[in-house]
C-alpha atoms as a PDB file:
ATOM      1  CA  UNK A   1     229.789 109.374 -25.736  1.00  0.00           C
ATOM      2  CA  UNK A   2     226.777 107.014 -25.008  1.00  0.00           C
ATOM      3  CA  UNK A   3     226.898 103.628 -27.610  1.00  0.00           C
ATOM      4  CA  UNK A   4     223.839 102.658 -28.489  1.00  0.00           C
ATOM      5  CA  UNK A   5     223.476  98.850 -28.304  1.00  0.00           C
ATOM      6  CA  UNK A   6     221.104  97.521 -30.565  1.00  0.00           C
ATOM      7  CA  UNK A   7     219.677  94.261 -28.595  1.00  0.00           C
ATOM      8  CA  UNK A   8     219.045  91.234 -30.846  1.00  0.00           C
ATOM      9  CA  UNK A   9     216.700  88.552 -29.631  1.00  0.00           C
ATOM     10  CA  UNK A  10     217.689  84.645 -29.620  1.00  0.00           C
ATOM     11  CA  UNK A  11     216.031  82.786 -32.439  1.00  0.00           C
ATOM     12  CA  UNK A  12     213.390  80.663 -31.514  1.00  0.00           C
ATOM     13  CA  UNK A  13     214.121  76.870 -31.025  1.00  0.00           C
ATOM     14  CA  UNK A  14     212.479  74.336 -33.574  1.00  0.00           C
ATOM     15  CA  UNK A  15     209.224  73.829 -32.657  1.00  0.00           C
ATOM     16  CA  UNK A  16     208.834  70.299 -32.372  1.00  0.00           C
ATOM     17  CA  UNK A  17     205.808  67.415 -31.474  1.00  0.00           C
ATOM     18  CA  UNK A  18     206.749  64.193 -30.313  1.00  0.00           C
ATOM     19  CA  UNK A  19     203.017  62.914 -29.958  1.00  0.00           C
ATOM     20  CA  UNK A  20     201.847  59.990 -27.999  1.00  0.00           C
ATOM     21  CA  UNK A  21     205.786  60.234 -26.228  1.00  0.00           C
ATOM     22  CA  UNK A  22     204.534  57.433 -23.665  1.00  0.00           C
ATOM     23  CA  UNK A  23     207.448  57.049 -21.698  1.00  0.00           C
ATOM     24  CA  UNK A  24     209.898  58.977 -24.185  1.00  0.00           C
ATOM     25  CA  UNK A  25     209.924  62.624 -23.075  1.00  0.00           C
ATOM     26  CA  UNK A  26     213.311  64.061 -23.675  1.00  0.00           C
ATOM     27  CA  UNK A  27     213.977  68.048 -23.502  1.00  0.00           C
ATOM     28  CA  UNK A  28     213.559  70.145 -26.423  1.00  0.00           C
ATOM     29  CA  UNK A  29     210.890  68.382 -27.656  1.00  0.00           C
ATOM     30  CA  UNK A  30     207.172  69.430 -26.342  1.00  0.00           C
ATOM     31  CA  UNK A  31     205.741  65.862 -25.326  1.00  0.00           C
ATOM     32  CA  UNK A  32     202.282  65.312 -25.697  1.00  0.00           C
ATOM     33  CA  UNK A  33     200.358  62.112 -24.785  1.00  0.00           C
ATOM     34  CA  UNK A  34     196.514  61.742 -25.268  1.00  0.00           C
ATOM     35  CA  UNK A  35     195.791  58.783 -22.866  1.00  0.00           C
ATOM     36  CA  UNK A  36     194.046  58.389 -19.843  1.00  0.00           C
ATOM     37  CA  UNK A  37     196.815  57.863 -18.019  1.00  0.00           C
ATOM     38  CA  UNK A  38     198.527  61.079 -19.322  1.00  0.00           C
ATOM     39  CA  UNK A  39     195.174  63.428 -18.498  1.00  0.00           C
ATOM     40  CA  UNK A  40     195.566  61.892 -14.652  1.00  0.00           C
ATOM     41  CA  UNK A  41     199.091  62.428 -14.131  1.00  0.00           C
ATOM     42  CA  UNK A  42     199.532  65.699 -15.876  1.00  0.00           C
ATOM     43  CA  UNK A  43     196.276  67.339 -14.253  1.00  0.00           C
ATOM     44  CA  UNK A  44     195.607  65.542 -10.976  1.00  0.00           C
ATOM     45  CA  UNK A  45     199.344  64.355 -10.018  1.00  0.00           C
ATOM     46  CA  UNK A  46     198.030  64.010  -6.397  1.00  0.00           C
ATOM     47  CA  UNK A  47     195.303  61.015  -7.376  1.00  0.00           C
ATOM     48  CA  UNK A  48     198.116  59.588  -9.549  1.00  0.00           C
ATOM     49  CA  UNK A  49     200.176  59.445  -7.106  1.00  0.00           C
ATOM     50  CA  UNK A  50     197.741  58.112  -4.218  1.00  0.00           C
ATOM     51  CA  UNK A  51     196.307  55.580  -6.909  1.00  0.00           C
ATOM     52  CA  UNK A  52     200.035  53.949  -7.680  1.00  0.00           C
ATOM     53  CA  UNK A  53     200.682  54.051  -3.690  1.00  0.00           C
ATOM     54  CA  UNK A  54     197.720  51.404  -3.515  1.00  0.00           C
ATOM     55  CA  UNK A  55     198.772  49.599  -5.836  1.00  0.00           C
ATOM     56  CA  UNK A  56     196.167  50.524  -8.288  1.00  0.00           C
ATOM     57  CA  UNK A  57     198.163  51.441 -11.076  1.00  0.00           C
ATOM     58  CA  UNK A  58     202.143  51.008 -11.310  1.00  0.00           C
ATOM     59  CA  UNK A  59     204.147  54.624 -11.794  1.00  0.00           C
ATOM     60  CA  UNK A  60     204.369  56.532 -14.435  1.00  0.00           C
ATOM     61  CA  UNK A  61     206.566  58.663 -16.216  1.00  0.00           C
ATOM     62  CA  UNK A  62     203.352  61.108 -17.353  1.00  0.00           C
ATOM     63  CA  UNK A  63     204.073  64.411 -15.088  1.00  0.00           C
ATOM     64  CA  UNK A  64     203.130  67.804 -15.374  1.00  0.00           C
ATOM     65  CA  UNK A  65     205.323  68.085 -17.679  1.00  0.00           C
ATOM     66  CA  UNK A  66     203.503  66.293 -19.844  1.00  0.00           C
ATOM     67  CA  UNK A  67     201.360  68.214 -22.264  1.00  0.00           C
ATOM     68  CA  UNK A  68     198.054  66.733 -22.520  1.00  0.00           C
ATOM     69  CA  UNK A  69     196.192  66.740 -25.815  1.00  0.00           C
ATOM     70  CA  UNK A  70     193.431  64.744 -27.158  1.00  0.00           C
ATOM     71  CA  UNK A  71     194.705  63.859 -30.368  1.00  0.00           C
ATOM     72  CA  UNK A  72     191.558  62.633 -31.777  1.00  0.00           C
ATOM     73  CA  UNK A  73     189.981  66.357 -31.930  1.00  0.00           C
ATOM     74  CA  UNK A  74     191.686  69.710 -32.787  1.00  0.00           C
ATOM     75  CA  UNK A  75     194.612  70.226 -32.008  1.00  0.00           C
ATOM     76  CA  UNK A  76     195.785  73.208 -29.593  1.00  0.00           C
ATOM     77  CA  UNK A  77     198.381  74.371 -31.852  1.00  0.00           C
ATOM     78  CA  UNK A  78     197.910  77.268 -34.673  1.00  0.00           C
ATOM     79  CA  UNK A  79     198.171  76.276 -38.691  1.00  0.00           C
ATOM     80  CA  UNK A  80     201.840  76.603 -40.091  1.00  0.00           C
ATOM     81  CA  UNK A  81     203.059  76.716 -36.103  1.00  0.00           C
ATOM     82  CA  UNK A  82     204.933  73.459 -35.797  1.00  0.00           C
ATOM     83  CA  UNK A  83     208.404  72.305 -37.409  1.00  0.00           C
ATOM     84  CA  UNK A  84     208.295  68.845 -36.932  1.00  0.00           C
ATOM     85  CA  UNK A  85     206.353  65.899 -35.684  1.00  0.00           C
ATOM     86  CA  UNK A  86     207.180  62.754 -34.134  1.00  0.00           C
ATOM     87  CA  UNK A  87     204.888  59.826 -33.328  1.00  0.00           C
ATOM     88  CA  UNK A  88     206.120  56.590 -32.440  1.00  0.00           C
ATOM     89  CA  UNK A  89     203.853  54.033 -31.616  1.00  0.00           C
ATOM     90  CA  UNK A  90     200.806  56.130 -31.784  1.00  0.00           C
ATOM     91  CA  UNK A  91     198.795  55.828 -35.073  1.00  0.00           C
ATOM     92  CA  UNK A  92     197.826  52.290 -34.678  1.00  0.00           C
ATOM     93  CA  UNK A  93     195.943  53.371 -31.592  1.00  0.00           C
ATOM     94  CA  UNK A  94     193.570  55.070 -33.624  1.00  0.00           C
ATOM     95  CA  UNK A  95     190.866  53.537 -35.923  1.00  0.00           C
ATOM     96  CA  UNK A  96     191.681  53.981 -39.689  1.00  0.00           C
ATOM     97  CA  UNK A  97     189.222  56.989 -39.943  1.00  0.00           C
ATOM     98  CA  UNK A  98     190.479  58.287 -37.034  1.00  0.00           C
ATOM     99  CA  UNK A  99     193.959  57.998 -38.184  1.00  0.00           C
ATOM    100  CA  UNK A 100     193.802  59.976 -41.130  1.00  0.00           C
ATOM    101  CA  UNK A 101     191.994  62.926 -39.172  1.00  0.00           C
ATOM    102  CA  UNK A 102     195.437  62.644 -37.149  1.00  0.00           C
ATOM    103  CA  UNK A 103     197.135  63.006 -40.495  1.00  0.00           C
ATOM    104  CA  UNK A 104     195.255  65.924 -41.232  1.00  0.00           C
ATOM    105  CA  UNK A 105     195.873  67.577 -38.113  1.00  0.00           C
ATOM    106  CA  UNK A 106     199.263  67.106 -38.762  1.00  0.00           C
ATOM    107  CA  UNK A 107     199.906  68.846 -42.028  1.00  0.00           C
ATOM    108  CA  UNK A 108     197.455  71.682 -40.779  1.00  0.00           C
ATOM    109  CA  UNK A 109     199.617  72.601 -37.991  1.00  0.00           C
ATOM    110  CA  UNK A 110     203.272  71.801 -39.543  1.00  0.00           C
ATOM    111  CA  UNK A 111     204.956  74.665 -41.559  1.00  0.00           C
ATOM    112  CA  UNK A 112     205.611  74.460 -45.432  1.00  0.00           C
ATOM    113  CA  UNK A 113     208.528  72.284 -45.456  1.00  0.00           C
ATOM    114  CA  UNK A 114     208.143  70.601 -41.504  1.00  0.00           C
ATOM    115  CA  UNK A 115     208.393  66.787 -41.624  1.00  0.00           C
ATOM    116  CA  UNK A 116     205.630  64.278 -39.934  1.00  0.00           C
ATOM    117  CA  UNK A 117     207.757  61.337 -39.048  1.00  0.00           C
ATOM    118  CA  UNK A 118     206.009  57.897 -38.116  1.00  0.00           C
ATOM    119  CA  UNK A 119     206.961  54.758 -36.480  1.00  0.00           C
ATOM    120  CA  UNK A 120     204.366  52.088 -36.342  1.00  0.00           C
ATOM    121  CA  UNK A 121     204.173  48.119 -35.953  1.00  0.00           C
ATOM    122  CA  UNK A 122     204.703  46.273 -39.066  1.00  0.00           C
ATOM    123  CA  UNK A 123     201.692  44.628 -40.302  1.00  0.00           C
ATOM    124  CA  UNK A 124     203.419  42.753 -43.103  1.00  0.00           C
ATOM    125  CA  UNK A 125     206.474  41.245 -40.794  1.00  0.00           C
ATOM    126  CA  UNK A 126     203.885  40.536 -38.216  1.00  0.00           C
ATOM    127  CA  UNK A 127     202.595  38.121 -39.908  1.00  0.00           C
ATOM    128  CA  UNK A 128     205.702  37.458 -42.243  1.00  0.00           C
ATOM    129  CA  UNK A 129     206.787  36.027 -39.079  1.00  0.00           C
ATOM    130  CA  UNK A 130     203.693  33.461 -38.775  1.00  0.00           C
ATOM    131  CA  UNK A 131     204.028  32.186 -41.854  1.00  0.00           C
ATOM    132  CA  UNK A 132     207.604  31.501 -41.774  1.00  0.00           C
ATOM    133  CA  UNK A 133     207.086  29.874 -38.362  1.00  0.00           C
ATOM    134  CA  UNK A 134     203.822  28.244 -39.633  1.00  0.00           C
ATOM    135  CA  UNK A 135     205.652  26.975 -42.777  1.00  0.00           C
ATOM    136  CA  UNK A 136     208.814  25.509 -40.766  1.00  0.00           C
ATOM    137  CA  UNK A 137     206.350  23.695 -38.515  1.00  0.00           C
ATOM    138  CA  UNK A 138     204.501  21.913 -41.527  1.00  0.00           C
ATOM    139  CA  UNK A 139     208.365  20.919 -43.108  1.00  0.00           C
ATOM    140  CA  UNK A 140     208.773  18.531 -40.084  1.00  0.00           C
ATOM    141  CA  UNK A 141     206.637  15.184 -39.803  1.00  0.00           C
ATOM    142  CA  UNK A 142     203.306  15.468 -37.937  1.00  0.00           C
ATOM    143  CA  UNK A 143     204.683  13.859 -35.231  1.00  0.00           C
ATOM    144  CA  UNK A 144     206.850  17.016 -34.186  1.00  0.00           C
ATOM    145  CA  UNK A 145     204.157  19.538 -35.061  1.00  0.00           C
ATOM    146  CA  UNK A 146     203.780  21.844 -32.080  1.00  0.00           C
ATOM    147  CA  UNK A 147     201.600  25.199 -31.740  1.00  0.00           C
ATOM    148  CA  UNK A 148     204.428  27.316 -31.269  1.00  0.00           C
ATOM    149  CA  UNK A 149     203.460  29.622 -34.570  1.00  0.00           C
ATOM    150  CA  UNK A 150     200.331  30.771 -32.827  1.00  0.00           C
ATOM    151  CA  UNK A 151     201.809  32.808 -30.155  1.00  0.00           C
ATOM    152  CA  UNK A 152     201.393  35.497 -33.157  1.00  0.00           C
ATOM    153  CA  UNK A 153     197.569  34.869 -33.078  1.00  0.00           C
ATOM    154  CA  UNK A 154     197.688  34.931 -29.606  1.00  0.00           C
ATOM    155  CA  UNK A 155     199.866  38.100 -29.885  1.00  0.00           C
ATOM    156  CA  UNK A 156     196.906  39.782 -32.175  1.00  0.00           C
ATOM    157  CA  UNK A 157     194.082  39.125 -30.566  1.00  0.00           C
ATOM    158  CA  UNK A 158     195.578  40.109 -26.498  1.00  0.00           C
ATOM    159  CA  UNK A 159     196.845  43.182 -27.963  1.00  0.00           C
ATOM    160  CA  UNK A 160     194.999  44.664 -31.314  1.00  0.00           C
ATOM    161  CA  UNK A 161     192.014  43.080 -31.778  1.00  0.00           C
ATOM    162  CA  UNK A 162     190.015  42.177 -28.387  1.00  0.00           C
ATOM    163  CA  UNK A 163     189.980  45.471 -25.884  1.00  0.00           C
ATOM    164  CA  UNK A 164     191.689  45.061 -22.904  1.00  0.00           C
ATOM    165  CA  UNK A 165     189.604  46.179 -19.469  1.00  0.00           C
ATOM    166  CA  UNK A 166     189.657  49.520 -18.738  1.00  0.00           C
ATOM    167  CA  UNK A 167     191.923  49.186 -15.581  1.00  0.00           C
ATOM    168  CA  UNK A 168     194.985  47.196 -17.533  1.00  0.00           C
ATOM    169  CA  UNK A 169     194.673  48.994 -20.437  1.00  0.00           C
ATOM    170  CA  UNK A 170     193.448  52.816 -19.473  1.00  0.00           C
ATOM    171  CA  UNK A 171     191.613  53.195 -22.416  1.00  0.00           C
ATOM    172  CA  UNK A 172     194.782  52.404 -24.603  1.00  0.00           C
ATOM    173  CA  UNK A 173     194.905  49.781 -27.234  1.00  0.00           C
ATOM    174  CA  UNK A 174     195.619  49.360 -31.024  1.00  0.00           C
ATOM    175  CA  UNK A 175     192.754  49.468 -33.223  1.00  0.00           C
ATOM    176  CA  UNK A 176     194.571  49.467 -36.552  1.00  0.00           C
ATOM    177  CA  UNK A 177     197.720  48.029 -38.346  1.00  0.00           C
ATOM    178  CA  UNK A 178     199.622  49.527 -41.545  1.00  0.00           C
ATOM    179  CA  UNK A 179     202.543  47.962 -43.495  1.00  0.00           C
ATOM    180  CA  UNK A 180     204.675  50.215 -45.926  1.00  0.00           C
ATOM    181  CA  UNK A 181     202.209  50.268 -48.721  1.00  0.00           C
ATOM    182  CA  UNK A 182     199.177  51.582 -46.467  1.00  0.00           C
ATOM    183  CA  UNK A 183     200.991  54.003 -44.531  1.00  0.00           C
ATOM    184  CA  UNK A 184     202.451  55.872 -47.313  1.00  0.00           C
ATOM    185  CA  UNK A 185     199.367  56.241 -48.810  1.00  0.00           C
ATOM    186  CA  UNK A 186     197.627  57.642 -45.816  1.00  0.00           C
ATOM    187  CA  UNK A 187     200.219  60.272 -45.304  1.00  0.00           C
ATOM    188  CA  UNK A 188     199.682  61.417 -49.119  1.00  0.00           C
ATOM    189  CA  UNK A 189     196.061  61.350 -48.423  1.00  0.00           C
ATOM    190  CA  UNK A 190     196.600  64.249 -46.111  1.00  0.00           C
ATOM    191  CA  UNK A 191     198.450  65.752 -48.593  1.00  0.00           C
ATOM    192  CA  UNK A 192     202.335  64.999 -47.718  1.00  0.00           C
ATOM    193  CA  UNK A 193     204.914  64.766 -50.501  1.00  0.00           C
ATOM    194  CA  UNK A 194     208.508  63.310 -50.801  1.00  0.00           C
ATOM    195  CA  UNK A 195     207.320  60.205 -48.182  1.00  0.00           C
ATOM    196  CA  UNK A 196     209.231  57.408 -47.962  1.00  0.00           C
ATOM    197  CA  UNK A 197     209.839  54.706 -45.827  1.00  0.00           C
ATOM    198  CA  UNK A 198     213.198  55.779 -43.443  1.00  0.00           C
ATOM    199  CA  UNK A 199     216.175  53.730 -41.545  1.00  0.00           C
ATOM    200  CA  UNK A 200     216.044  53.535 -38.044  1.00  0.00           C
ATOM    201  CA  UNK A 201     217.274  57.046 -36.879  1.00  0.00           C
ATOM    202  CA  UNK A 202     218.081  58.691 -40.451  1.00  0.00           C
ATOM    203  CA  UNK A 203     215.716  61.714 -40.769  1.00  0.00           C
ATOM    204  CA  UNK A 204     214.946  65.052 -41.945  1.00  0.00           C
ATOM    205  CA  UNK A 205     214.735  65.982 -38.308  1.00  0.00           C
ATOM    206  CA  UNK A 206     217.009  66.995 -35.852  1.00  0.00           C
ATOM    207  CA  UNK A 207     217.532  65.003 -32.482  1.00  0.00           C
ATOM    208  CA  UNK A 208     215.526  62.253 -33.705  1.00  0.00           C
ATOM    209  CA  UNK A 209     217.990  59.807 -31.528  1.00  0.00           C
ATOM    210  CA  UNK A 210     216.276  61.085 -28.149  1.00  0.00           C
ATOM    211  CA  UNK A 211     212.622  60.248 -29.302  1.00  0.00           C
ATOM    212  CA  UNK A 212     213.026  56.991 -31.433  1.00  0.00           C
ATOM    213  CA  UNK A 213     214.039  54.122 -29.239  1.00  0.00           C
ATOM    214  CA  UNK A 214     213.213  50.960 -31.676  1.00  0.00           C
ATOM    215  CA  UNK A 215     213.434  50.024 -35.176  1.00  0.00           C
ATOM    216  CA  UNK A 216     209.751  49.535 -36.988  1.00  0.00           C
ATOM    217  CA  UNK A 217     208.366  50.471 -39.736  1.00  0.00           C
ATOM    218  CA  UNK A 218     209.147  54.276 -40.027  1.00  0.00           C
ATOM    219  CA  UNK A 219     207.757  56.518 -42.996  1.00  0.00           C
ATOM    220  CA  UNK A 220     208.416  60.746 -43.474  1.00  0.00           C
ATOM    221  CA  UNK A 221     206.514  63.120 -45.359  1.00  0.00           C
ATOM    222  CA  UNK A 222     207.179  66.569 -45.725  1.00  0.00           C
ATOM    223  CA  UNK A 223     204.450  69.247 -45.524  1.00  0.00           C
ATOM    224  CA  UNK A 224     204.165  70.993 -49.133  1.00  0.00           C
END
């Protein structure tokens, strides 16, 4: 007597974006990085490599691995295809307008119901923290007034404001800041519901201890 076994496929795994992963690129995620950097090491690995053995750039973690995407166009992925997304550190690299074509992108490719998760620099402790320092320094007596406070100043304009060359910087610099006010109303300008600003590793989405490494500000929406 022959049994007939009915063969069952395994469900597909989550598909899930953790864009602009830098250095972050744990399994079961697909990692995608738009840089310069990431284009060189994930397409020419050889140059990459000869270029860091000269001492032109240090190494990398970008490998082939890496899946290469320029984030400012279309996306490579199909509407309603993706289950989650995952940038850290990534929006504020793109100019406001830019930005919100990101957002777009996002809830075009997510699935009714997929979460866009966001960590970005704090615009309002940034410089929270320069007034506090700037407002301690002017409670002491002239004579003990230093220039500590401006390291914050100093801090904006090496590393948001003025472009770095090409060389240090491969292209890659911050060209926008958001606090929790501005950021929540981008992502519901491309059409997310139910966002909210989130605790450092609480989320919606699964494994989100292998892709977020730092506490910032951190806002989910969740695609209608």
């Amino acid at each position: 007597m022959n049994i007939l076994r009915r063969k069952t496929s395994a469900p597909m795994r989550p598909l899930k974006l953790n864009i602009g992963c830098g250095p972050i690129q744990p399994p079961g995620w697909v990692n995608v990085d738009g840089s310069n950097r990431a284009w060189l090491a994930s397409k020419l690995p050889w140059l990459d490599g000869l270029l860091v053995w000269i001492g032109i750039f240090p190494a990398t973690e970008f490998n082939r691995q890496t899946f290469f995407a320029n984030l400012a166009r279309r996306w490579p992925w199909r509407n309603e295809s993706v289950d989650a997304i995952y940038g850290g550190e990534v929006l504020e690299h793109f100019t406001y307008q830019q930005g919100q074509r990101l957002l777009e992108e996002c809830c075009r490719i997510l699935k009714p119901g997929g979460v866009l998760r966001l960590r970005v620099p704090d615009n309002a402790l940034f410089w929270e923290n320069y007034l506090n320092e700037f407002h301690a320094t002017r409670q002491k007596p002239p004579s003990q007034w230093t220039l500590d406070h401006t390291r914050w100043i100093e801090m904006f304009f090496r590393e948001i404001c003025v472009r770095p060359r090409l060389l240090r910087s491969v292209g890659h610099y911050h060209k926008w800041m958001y606090d929790e006010v501005s950021l929540t109303k981008a992502l519901q300008q491309a059409r997310f519901t139910e966002v909210q600003a989130m605790a450092f590793r609480q989320s919606r989405i699964d494994d989100i201890v292998s892709v977020e490494v730092r506490n910032d500000l951190i806002v989910e929406g969740t695609k209608p």
